[in-house]
Protein backbone atom coordinates (compact mmCIF):
# COMPACT_ATOMS: atom_id res chain seq x y z
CA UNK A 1 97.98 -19.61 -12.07
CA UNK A 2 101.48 -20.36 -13.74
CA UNK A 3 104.24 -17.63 -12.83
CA UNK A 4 105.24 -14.95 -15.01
CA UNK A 5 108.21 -12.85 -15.70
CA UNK A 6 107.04 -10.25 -13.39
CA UNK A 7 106.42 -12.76 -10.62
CA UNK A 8 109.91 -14.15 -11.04
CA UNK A 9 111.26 -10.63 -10.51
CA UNK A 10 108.89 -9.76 -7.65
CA UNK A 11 110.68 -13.09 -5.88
CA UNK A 12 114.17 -12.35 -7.03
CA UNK A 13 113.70 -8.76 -5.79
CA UNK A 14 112.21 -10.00 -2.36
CA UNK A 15 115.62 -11.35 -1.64
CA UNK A 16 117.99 -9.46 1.01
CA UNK A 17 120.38 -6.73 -0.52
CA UNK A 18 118.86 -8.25 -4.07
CA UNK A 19 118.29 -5.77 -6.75
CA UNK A 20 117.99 -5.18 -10.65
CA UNK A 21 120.29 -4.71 -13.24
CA UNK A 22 120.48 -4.17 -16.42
CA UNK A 23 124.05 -4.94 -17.71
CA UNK A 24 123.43 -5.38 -21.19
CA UNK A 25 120.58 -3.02 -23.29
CA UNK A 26 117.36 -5.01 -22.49
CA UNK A 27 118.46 -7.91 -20.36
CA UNK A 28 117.40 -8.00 -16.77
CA UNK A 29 118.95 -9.35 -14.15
CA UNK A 30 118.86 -10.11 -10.31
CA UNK A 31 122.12 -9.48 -8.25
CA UNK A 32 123.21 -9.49 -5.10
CA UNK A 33 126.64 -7.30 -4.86
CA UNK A 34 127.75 -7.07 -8.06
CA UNK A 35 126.75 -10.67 -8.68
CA UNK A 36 124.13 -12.15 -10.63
CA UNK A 37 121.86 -14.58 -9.18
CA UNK A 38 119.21 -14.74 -11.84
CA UNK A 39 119.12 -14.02 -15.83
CA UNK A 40 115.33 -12.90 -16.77
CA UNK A 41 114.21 -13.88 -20.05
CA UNK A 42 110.57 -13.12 -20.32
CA UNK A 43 109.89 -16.43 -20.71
CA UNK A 44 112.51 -17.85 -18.99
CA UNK A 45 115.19 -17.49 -16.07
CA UNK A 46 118.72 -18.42 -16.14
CA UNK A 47 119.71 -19.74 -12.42
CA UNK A 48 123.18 -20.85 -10.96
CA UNK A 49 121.64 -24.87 -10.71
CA UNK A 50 124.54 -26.22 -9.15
CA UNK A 51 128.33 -25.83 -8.22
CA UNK A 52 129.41 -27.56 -11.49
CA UNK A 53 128.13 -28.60 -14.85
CA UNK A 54 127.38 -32.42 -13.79
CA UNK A 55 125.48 -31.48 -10.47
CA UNK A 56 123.54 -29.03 -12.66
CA UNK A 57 122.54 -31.53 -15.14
CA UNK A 58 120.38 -33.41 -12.68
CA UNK A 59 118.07 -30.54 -13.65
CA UNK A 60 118.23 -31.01 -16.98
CA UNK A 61 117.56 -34.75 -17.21
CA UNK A 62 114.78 -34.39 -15.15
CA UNK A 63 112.88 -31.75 -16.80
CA UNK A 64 114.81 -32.17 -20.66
CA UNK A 65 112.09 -30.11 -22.22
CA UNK A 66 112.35 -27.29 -20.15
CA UNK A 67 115.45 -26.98 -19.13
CA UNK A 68 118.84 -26.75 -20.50
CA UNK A 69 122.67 -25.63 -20.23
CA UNK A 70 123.05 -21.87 -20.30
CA UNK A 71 125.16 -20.11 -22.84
CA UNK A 72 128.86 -19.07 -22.50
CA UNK A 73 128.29 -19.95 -18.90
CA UNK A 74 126.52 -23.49 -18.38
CA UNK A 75 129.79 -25.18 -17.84
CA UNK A 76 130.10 -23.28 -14.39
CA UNK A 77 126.51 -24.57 -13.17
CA UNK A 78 124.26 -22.08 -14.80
CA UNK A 79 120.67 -23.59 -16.70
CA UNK A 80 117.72 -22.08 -18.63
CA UNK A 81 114.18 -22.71 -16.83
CA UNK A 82 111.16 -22.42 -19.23
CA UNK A 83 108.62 -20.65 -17.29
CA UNK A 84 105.36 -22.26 -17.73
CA UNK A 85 106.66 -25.76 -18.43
CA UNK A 86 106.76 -29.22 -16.79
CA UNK A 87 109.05 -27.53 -13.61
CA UNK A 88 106.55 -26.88 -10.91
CA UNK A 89 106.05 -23.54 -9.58
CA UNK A 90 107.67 -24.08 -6.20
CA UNK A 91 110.29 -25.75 -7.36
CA UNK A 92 110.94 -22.92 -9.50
CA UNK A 93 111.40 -20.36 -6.65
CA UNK A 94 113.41 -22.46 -4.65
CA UNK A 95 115.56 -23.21 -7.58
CA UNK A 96 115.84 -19.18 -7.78
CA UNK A 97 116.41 -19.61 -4.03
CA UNK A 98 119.22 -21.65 -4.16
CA UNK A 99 120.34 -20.02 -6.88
CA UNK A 100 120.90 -16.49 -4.56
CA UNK A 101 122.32 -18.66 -1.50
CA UNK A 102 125.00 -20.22 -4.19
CA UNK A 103 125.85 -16.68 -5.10
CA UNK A 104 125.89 -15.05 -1.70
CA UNK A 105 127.82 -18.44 -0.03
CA UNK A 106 130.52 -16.53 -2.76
CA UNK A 107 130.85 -13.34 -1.63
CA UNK A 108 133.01 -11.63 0.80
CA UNK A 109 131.74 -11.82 4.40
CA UNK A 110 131.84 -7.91 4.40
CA UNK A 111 129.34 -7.88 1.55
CA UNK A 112 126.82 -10.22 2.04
CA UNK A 113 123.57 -8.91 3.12
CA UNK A 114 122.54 -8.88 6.79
């Protein structure tokens, strides 16, 4: 069974002090504090992928079909992830993983979760 939106947001949610969002009329999104860690699409998720645009295209050469460099803010790190594609389940949620440590590592020690 391939993961779904729903799945995706089940995981995100799972995360300490994670919760939903939705900053703009019908886009959902994962944050932590008032950061995002994950953009979900539907049919896709939009995950900080590394801490700058060349470390985050290691993704995107290995999986070119399925993923590629966010909008507006792919130059800071941030890819699209095709659910359902050639990126492995797993990998997928510890891509969203990684994704919430990069944003948390970010915060201010009085507002990371416990």
């Amino acid at each position: 069974m391939r993961l779904t939106g729903k799945d995706l947001l089940e995981h995100c949610l799972a995360q300490p002090g994670a919760w939903q969002d939705e900053p703009w009329d019908g886009d959902v999104v994962a944050k932590v504090g008032d950061k995002i860690f994950a953009f979900l699409g539907g049919e896709s998720v939009g995950i900080k992928a590394g801490r700058n645009r060349d470390e985050a295209d290691e993704l995107v050469h290995a999986y070119p079909d399925d993923v590629s460099t966010m909008a507006y803010i792919g130059r800071y790190g941030w890819n699209t992830v095709r659910l359902g594609g050639a990126v492995p389940d797993d990998e997928l949620l510890e891509l969203v993983d990684a994704s919430y440590r990069s944003v948390v590592s970010k915060l201010p020690k009085s507002r990371r979760p416990a």
